[in-house]
Protein backbone atom coordinates (compact mmCIF):
# COMPACT_ATOMS: atom_id res chain seq x y z
CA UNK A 1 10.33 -11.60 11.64
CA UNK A 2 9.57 -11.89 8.23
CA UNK A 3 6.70 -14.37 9.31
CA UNK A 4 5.05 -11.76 11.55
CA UNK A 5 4.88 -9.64 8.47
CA UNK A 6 3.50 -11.99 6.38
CA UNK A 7 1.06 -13.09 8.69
CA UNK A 8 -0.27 -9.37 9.44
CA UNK A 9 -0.31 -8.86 5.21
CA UNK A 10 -2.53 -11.76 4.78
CA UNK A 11 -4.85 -10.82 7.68
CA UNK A 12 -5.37 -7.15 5.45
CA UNK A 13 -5.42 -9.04 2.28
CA UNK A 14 -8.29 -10.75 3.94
CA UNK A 15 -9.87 -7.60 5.65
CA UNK A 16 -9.80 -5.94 1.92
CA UNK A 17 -11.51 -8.45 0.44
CA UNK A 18 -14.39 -8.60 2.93
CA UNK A 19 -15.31 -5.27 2.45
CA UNK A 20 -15.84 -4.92 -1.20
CA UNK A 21 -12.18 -5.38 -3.00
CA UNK A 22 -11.32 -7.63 -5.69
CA UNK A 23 -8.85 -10.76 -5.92
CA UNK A 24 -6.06 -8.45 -6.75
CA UNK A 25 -7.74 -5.67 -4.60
CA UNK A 26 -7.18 -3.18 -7.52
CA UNK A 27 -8.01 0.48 -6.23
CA UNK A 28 -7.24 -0.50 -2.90
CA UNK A 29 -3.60 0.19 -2.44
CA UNK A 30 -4.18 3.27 -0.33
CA UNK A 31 -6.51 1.84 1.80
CA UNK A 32 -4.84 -1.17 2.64
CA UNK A 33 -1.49 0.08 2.94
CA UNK A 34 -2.55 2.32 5.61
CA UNK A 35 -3.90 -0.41 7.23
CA UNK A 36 -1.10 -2.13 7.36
CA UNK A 37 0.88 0.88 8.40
CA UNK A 38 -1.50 1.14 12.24
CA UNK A 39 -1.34 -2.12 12.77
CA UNK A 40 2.50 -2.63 12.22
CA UNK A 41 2.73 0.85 14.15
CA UNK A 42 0.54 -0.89 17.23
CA UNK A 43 2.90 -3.47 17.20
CA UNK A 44 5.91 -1.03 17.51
CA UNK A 45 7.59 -2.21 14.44
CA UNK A 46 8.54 1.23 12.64
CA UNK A 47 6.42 1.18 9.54
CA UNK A 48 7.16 4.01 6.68
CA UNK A 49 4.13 4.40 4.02
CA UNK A 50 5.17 4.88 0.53
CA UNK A 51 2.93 6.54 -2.29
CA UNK A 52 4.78 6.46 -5.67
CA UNK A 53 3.87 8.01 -8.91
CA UNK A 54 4.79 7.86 -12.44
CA UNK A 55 6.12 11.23 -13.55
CA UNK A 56 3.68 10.95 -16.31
CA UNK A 57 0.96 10.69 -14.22
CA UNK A 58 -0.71 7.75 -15.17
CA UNK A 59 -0.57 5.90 -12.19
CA UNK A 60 -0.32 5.86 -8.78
CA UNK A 61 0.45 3.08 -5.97
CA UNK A 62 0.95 2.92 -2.13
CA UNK A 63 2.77 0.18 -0.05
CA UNK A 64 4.72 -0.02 3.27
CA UNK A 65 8.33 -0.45 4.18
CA UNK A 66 9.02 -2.32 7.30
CA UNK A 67 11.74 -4.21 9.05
CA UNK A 68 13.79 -3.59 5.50
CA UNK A 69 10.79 -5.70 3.65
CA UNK A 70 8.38 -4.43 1.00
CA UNK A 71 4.90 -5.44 2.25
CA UNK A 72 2.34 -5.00 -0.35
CA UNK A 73 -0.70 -6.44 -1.01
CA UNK A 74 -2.23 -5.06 -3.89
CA UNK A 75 0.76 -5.40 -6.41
CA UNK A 76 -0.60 -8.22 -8.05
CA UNK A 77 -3.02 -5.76 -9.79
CA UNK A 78 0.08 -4.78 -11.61
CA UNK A 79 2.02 -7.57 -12.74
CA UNK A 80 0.77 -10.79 -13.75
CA UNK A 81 2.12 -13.77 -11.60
CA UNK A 82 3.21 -11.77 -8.52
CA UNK A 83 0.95 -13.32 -5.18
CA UNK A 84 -1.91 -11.51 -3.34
CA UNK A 85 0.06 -10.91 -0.60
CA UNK A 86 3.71 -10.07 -1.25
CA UNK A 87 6.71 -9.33 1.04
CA UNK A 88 10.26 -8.82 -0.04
CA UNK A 89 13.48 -7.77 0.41
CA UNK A 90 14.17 -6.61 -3.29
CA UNK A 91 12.01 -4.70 -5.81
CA UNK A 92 12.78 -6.63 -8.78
CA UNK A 93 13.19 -3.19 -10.21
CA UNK A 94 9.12 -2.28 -10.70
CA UNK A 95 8.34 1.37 -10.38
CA UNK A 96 5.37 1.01 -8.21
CA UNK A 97 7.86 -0.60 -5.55
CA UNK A 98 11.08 2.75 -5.47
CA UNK A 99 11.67 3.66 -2.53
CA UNK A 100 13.25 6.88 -3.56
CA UNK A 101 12.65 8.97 -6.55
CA UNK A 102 14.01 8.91 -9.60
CA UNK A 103 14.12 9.97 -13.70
CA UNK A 104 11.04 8.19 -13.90
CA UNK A 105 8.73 7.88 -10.35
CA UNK A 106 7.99 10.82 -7.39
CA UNK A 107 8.36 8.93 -3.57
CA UNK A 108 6.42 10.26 -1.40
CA UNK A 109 7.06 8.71 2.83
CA UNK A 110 5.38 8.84 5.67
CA UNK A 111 6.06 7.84 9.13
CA UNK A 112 2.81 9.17 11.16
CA UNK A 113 -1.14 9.33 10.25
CA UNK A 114 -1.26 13.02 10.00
CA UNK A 115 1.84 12.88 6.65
CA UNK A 116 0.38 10.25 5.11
CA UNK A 117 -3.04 12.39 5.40
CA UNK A 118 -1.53 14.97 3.95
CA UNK A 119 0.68 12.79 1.14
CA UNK A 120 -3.08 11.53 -0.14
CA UNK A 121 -4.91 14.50 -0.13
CA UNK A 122 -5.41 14.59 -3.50
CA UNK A 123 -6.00 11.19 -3.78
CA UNK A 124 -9.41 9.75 -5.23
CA UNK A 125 -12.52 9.82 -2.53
CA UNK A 126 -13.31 6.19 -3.21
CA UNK A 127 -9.49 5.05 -2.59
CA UNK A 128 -8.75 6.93 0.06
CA UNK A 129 -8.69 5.51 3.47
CA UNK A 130 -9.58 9.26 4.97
CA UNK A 131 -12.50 9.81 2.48
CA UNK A 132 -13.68 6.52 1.25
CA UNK A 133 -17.50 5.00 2.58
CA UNK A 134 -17.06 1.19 2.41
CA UNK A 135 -21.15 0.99 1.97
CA UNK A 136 -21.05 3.59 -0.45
CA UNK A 137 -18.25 3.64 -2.40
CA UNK A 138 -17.60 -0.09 -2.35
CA UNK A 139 -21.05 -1.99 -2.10
């Protein structure tokens, strides 16, 4: 299974970067995590959306939880060495990857379009796969 996954990351990784993101598709967490989200919900896999936050409020990342893997691929905008396109079982302990909150993060999760709408409403325009204009925001 953890193929399929990996296989469905890479196509988004792909997707990302032919409309406007980076190597390390920095910015585009939101965007492509929700991405990932409908198409492992098409394929009736049970997808949960994460958005996680420093308490400090410096930063912010999104990624999805499926099949009991991490799928992310935008992490390697955070630490140096990890791949485009990442999916594990384990967290190596990073805050962008909690899955629940704790002294130091907020978890936010979503299971349909409408919470994960709602979890990124405050969320900036040009990251946000609601707001953002690919041939505006990311030309």
């Amino acid at each position: 299974m953890k193929a399929k996954l990996v296989k469905e990351a890479q196509s988004v990784y792909d997707w990302g970067r032919r409309n406007g993101g980076n190597k390390e598709l920095s910015c585009w967490c939101a965007i492509c995590s929700y991405e990932l989200f409908k198409r492992f919900r098409r394929q009736g896999l049970n997808p949960t959306f994460y958005n996680v936050s420093e308490k400090n409020g410096w930063d912010g990342h999104c990624f999805v939880y499926c099949l009991g893997y991490i799928v992310d691929v935008t992490a390697a905008q955070f630490v140096k060495g990890l791949q485009p396109v990442e999916v594990r079982k384990t967290d190596l302990g990073y805050w962008f990857w909690a899955k629940e909150s704790n002294r130091h993060v907020n978890v936010k999760k979503a299971n349909s379009t409408a919470r994960i709408r709602k979890l990124l409403i405050d969320w900036p325009k040009c990251q946000n796969p609601f707001r953002v204009d690919f041939k505006r925001d990311w030309a």
